[in-house]
PDB file of N, CA and C in Angstrom:
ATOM      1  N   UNK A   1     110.139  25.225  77.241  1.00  0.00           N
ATOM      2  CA  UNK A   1     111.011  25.222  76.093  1.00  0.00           C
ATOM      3  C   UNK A   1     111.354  23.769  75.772  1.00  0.00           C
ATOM      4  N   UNK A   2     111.361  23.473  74.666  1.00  0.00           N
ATOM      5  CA  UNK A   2     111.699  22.052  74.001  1.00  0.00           C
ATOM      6  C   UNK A   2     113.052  22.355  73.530  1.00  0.00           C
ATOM      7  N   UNK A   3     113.871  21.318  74.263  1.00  0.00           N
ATOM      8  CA  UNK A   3     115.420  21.270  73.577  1.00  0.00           C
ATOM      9  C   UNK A   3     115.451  20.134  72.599  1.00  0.00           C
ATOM     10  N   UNK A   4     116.468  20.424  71.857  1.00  0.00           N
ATOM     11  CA  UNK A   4     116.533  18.292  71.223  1.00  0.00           C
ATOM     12  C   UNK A   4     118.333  18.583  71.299  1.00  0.00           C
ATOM     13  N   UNK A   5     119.059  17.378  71.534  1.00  0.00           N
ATOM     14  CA  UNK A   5     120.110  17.727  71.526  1.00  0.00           C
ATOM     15  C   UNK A   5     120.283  16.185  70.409  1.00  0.00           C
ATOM     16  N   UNK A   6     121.519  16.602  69.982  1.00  0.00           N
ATOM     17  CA  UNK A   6     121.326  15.912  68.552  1.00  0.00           C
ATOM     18  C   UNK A   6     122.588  15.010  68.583  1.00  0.00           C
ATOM     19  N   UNK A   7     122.796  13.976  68.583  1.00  0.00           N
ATOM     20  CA  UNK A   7     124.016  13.102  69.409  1.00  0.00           C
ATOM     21  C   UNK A   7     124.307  11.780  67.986  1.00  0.00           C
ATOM     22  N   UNK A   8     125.389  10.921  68.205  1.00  0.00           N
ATOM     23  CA  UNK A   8     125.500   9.921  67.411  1.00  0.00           C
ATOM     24  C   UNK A   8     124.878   8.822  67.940  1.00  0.00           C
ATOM     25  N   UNK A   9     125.109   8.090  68.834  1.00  0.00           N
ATOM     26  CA  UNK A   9     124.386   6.699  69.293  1.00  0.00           C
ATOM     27  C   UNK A   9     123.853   6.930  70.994  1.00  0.00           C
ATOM     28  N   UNK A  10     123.756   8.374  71.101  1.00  0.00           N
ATOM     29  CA  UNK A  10     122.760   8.510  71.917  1.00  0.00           C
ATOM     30  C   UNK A  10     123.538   8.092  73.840  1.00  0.00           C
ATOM     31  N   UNK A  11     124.246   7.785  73.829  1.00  0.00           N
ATOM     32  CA  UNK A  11     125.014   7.120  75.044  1.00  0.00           C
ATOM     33  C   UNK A  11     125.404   8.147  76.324  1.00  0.00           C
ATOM     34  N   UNK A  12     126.361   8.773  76.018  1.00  0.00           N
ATOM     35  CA  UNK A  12     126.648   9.773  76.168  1.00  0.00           C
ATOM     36  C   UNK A  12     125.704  11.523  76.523  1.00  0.00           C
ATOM     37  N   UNK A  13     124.909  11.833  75.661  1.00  0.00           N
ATOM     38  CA  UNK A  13     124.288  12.780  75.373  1.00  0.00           C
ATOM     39  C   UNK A  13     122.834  12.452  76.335  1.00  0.00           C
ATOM     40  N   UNK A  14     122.547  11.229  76.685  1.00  0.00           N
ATOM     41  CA  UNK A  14     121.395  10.635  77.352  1.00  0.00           C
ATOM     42  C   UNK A  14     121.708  10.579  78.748  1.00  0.00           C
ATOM     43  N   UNK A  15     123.226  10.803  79.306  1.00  0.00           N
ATOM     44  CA  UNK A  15     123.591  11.045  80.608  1.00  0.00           C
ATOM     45  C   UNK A  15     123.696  12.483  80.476  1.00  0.00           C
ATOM     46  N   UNK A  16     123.629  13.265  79.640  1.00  0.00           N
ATOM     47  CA  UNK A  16     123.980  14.803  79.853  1.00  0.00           C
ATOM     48  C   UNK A  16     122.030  15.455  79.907  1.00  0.00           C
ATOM     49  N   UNK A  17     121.096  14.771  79.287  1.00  0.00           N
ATOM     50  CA  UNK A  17     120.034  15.147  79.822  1.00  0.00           C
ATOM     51  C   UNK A  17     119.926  14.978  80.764  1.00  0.00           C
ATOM     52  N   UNK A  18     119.770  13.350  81.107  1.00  0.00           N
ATOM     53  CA  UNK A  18     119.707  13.700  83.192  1.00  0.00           C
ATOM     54  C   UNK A  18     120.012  14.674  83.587  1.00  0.00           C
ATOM     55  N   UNK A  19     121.559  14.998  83.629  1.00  0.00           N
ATOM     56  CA  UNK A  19     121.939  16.446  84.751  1.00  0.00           C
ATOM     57  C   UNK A  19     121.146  17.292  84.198  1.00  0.00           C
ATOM     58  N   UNK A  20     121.129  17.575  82.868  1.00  0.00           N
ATOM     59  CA  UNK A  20     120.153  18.896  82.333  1.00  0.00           C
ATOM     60  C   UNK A  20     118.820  19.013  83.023  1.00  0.00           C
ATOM     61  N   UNK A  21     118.168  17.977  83.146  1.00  0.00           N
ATOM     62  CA  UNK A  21     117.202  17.543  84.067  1.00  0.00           C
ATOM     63  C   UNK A  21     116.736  18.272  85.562  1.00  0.00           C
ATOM     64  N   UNK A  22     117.850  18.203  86.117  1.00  0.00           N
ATOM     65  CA  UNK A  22     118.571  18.604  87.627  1.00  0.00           C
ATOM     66  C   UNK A  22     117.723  19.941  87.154  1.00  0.00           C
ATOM     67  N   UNK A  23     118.497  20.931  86.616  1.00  0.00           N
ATOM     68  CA  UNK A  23     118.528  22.079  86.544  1.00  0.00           C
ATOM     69  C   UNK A  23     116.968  22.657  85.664  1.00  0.00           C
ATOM     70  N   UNK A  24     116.614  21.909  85.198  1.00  0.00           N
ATOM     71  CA  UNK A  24     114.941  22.559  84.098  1.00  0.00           C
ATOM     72  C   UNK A  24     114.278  23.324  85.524  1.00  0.00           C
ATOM     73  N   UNK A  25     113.770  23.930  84.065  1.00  0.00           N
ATOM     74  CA  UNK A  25     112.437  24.685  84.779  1.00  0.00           C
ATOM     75  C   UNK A  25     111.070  23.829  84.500  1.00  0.00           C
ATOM     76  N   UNK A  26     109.693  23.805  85.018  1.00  0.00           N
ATOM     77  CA  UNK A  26     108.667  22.734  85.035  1.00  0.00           C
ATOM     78  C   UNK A  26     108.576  22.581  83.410  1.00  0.00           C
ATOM     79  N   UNK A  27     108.213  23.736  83.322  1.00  0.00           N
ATOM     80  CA  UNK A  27     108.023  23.839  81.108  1.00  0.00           C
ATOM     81  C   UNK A  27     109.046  23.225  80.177  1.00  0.00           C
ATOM     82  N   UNK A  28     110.167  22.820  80.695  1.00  0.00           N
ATOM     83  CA  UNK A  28     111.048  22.279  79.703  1.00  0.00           C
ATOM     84  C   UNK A  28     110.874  20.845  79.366  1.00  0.00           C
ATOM     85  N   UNK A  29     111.565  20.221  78.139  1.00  0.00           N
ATOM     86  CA  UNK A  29     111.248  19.336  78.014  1.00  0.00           C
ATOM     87  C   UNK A  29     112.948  19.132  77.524  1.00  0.00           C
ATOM     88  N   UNK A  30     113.321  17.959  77.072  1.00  0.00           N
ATOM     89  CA  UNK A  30     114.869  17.474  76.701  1.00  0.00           C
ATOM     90  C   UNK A  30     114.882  16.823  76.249  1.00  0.00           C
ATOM     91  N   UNK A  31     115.095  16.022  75.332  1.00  0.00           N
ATOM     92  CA  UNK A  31     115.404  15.190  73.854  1.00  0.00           C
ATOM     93  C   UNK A  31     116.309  14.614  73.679  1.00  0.00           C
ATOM     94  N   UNK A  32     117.411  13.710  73.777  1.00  0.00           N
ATOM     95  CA  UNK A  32     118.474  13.412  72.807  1.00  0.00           C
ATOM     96  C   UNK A  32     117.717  12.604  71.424  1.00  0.00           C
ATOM     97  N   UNK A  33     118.136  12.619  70.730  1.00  0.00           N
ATOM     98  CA  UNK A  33     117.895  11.694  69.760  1.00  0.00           C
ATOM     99  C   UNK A  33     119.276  11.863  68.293  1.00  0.00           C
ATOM    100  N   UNK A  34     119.045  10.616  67.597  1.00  0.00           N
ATOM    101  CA  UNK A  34     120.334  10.455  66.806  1.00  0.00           C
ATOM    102  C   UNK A  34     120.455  11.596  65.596  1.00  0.00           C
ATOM    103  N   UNK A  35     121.066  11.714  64.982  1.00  0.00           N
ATOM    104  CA  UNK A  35     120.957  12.905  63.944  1.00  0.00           C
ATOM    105  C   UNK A  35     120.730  12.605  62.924  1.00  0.00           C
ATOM    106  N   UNK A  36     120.719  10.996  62.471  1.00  0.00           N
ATOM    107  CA  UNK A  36     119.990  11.184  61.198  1.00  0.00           C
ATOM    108  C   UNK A  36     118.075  10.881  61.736  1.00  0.00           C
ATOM    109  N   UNK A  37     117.726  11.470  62.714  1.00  0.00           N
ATOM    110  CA  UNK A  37     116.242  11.253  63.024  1.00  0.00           C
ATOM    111  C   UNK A  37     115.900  12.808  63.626  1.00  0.00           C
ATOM    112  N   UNK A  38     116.949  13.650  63.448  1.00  0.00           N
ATOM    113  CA  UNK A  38     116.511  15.261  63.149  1.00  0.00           C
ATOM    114  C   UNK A  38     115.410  15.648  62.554  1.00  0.00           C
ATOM    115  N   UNK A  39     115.630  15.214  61.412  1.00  0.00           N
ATOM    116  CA  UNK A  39     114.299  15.740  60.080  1.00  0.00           C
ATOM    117  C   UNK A  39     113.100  15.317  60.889  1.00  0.00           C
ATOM    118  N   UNK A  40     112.795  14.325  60.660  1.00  0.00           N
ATOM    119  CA  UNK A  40     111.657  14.034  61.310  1.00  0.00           C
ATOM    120  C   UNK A  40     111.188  14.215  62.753  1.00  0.00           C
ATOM    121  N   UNK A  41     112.109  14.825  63.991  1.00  0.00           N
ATOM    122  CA  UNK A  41     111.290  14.890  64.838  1.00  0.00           C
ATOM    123  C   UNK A  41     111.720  16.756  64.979  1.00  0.00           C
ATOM    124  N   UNK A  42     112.038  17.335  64.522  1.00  0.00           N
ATOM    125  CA  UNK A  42     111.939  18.542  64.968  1.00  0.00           C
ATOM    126  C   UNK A  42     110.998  19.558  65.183  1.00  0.00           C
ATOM    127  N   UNK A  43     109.478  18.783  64.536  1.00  0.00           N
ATOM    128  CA  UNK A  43     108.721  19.472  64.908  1.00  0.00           C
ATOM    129  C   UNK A  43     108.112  20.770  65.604  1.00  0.00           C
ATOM    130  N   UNK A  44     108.370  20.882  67.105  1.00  0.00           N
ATOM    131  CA  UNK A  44     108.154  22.055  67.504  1.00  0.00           C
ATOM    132  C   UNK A  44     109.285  22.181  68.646  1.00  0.00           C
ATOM    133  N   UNK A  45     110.554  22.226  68.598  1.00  0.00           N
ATOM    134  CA  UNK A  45     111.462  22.418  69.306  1.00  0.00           C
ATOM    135  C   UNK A  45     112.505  23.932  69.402  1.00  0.00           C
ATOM    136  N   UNK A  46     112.405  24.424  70.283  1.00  0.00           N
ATOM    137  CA  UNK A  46     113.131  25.561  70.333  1.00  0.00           C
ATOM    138  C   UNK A  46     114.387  25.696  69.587  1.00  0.00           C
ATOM    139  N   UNK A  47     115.075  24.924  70.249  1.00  0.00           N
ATOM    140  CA  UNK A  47     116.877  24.940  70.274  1.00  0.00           C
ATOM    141  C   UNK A  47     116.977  23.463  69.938  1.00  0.00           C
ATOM    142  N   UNK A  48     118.258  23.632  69.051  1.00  0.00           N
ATOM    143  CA  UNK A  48     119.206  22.414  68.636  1.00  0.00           C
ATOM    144  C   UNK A  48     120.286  22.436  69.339  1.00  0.00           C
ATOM    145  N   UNK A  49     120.624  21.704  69.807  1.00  0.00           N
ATOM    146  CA  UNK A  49     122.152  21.531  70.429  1.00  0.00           C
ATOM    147  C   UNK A  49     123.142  20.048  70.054  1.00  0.00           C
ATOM    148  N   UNK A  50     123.937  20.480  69.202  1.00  0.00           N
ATOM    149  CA  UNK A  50     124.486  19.311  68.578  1.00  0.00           C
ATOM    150  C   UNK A  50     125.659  18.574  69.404  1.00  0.00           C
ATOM    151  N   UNK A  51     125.808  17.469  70.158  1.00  0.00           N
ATOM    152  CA  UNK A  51     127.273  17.154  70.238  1.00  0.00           C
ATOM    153  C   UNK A  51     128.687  17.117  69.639  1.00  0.00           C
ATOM    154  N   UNK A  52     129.383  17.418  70.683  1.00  0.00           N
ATOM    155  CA  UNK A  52     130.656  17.756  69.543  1.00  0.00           C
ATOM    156  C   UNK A  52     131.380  17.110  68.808  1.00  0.00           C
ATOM    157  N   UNK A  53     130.908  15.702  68.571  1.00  0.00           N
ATOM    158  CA  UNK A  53     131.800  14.886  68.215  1.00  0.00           C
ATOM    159  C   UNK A  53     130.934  14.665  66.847  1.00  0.00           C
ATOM    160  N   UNK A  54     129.964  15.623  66.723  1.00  0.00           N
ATOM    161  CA  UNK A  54     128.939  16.009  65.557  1.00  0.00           C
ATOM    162  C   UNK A  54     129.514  16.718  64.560  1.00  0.00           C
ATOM    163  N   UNK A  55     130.424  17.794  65.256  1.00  0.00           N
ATOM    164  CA  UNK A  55     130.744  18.807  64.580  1.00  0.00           C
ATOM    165  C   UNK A  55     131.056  18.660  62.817  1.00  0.00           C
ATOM    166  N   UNK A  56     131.089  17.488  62.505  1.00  0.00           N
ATOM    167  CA  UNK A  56     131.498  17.808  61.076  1.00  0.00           C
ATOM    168  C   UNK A  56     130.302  17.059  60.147  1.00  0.00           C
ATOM    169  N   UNK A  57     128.971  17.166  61.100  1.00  0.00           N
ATOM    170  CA  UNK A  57     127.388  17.439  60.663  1.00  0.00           C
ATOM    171  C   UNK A  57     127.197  18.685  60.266  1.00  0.00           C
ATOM    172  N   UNK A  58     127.353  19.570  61.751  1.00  0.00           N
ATOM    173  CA  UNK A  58     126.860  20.892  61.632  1.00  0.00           C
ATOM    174  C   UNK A  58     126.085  21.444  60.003  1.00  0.00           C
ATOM    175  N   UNK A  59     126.493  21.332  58.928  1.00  0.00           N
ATOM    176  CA  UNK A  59     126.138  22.266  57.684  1.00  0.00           C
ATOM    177  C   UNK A  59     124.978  21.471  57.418  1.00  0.00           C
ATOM    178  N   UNK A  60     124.568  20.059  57.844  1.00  0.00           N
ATOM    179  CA  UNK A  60     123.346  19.502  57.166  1.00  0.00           C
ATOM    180  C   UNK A  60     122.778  19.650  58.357  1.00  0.00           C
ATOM    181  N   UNK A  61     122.675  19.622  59.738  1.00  0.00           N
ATOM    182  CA  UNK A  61     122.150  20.433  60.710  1.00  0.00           C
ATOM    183  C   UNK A  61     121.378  21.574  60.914  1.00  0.00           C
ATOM    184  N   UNK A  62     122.343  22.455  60.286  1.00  0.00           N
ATOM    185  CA  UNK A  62     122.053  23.839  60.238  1.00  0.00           C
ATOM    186  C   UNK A  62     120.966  24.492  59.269  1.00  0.00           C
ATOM    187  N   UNK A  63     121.378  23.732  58.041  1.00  0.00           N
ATOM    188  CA  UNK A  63     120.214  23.341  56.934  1.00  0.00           C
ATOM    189  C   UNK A  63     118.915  23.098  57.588  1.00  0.00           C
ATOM    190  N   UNK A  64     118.916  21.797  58.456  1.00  0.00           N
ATOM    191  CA  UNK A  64     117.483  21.492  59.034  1.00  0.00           C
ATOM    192  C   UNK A  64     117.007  22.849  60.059  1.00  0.00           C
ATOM    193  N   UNK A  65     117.860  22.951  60.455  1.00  0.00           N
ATOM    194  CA  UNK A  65     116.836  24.417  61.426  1.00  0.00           C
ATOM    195  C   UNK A  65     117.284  25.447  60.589  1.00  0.00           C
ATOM    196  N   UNK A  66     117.634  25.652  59.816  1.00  0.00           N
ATOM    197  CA  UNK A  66     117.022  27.017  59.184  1.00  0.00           C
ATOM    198  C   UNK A  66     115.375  26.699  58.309  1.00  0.00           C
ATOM    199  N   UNK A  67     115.226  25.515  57.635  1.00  0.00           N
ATOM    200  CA  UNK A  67     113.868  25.523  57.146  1.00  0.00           C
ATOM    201  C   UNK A  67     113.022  25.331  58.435  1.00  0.00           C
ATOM    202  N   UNK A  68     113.245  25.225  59.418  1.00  0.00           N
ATOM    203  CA  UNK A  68     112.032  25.542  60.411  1.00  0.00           C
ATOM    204  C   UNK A  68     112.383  26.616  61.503  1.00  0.00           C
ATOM    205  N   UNK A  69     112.935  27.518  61.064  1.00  0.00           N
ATOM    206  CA  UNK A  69     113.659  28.516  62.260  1.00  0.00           C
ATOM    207  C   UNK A  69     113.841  28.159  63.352  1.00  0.00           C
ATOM    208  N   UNK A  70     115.270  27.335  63.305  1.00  0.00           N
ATOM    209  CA  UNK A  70     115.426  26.670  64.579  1.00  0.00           C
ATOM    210  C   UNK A  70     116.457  27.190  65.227  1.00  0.00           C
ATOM    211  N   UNK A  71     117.163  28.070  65.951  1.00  0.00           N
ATOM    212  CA  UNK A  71     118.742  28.152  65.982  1.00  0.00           C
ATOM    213  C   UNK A  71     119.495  26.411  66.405  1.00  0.00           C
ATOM    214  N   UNK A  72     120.650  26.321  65.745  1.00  0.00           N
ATOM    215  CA  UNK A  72     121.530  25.387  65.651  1.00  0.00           C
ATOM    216  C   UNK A  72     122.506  25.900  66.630  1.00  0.00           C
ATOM    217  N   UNK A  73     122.830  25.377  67.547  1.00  0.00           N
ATOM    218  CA  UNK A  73     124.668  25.003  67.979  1.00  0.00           C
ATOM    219  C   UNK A  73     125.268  24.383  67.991  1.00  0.00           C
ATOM    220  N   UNK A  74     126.607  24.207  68.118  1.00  0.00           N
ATOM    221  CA  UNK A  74     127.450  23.270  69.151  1.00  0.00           C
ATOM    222  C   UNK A  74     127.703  23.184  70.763  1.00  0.00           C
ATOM    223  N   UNK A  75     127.425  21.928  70.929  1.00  0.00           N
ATOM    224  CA  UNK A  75     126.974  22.005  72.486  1.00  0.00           C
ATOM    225  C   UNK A  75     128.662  22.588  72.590  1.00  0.00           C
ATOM    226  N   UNK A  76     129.332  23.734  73.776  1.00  0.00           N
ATOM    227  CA  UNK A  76     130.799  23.289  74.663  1.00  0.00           C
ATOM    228  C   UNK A  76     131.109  22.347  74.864  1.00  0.00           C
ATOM    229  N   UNK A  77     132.234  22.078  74.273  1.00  0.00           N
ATOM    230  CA  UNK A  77     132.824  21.067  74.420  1.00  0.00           C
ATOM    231  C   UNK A  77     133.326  20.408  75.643  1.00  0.00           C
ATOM    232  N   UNK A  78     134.001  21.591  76.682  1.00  0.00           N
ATOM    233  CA  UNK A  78     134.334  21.184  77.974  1.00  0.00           C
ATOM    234  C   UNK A  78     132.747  21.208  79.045  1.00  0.00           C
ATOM    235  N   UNK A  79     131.700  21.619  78.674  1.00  0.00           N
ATOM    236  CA  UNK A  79     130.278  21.786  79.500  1.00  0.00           C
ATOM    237  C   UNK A  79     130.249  19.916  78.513  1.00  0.00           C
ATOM    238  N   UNK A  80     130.731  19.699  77.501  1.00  0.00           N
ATOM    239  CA  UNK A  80     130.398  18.331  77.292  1.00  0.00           C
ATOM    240  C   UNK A  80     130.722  17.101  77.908  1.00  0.00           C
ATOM    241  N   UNK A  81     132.287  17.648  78.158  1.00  0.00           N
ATOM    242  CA  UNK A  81     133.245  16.550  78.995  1.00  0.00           C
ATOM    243  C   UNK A  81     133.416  16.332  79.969  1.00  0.00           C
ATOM    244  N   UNK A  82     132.941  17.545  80.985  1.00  0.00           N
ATOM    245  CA  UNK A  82     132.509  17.596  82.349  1.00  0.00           C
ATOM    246  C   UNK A  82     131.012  16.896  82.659  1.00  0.00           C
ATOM    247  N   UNK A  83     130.092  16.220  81.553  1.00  0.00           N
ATOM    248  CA  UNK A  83     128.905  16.337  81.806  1.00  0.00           C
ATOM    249  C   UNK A  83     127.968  17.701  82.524  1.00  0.00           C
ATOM    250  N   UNK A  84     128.050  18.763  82.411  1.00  0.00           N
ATOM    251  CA  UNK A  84     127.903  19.955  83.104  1.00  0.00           C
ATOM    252  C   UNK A  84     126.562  20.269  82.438  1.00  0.00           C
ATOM    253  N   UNK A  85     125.347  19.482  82.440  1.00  0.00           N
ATOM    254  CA  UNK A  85     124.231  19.734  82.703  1.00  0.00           C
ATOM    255  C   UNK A  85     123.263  21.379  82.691  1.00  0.00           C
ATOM    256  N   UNK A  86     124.013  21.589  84.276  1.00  0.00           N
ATOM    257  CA  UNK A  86     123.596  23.122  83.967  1.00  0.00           C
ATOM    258  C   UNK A  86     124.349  23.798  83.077  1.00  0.00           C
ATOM    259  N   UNK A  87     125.399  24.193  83.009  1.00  0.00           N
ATOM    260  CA  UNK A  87     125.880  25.060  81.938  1.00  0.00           C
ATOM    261  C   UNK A  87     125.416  24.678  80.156  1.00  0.00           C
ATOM    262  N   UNK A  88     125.284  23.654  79.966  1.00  0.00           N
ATOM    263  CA  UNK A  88     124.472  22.893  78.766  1.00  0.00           C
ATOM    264  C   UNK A  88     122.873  23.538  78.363  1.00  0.00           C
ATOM    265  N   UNK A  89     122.534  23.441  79.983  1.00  0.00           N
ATOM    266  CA  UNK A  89     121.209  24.144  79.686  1.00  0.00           C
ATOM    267  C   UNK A  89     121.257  25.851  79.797  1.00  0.00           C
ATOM    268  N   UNK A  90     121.843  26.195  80.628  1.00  0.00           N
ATOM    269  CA  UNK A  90     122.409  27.799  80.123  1.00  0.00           C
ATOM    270  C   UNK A  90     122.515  27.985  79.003  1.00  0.00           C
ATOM    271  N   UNK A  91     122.917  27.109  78.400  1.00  0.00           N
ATOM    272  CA  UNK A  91     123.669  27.571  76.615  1.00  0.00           C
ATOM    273  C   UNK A  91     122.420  27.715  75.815  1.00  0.00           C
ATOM    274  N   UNK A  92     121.523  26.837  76.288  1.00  0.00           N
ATOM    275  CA  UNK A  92     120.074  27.062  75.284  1.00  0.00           C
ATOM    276  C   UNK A  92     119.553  27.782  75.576  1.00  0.00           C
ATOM    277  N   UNK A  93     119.244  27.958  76.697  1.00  0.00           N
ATOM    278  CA  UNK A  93     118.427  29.241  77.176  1.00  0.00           C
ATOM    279  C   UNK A  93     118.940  30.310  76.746  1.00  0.00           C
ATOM    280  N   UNK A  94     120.393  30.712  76.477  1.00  0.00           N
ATOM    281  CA  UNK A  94     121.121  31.795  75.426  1.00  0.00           C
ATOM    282  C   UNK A  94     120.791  32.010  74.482  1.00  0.00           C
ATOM    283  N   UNK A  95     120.996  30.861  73.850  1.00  0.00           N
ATOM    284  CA  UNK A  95     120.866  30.653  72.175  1.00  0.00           C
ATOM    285  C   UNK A  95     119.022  30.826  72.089  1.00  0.00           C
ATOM    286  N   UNK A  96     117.971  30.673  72.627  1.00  0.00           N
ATOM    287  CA  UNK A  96     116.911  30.744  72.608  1.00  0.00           C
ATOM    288  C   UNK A  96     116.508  32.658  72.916  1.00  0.00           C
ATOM    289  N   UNK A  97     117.040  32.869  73.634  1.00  0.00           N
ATOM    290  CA  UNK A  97     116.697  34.323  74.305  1.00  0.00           C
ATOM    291  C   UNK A  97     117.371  34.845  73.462  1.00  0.00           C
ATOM    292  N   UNK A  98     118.516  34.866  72.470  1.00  0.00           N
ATOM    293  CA  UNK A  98     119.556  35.356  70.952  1.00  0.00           C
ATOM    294  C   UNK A  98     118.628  35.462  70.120  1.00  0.00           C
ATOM    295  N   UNK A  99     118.070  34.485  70.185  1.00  0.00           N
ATOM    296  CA  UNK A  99     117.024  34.188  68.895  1.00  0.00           C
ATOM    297  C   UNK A  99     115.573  35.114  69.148  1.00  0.00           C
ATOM    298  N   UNK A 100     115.607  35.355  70.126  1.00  0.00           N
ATOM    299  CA  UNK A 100     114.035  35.942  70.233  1.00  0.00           C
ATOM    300  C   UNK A 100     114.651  37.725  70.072  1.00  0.00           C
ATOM    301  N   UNK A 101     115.534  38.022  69.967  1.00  0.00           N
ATOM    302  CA  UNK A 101     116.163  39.482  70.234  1.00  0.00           C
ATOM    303  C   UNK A 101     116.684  39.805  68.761  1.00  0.00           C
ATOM    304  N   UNK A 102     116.643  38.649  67.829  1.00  0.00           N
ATOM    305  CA  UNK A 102     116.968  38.534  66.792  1.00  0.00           C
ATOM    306  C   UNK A 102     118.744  38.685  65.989  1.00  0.00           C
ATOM    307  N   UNK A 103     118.982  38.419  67.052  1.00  0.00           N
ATOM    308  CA  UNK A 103     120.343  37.792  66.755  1.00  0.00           C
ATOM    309  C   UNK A 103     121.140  36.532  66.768  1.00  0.00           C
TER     310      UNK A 103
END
């Protein structure tokens, strides 16, 4: 599964892949990158996971993965502030397995 998690200057969100890291399965892959460089790399990525300090992106976000059926979130905020890695990657694997059940 390809995550991209979608961050402002990348700082932050680039220590929360590491731990995410910890926890992958061999097939995964993890992404941060900035959000105005969404459009262009979303290519073939499962899940969006936005940081929260994003949150008042979200609607031009959400825009971008709906023209490529992407589901969009907001990463938890406290799985954000804890750096909590695994629970971060739990959340996609949710939002990915939601999406395949069609909800």
């Amino acid at each position: 599964m390809k995550i991209v998690l979608v961050c402002a200057a990348g700082m932050s969100t680039s220590l929360i892949v590491v731990q995410m890291e910890l926890n992958t399965r061999e097939e995964d892959q993890i992404i941060a990158i900035p959000a105005n460089e969404l459009a262009n790399r979303i290519d073939v990525c499962d899940v969006i996971l936005v940081a929260p300090q994003l949150r008042y992106k979200m609607d031009t976000i959400n825009k971008i993965g709906e023209t490529y059926n992407v589901p969009v979130e907001l990463i938890d905020m406290r799985s954000y502030g804890k750096m909590d890695g695994k629970m971060i990657l739990q959340q996609a694997y949710g939002i990915v397995e939601k999406a395949k059940q069609g909800g």
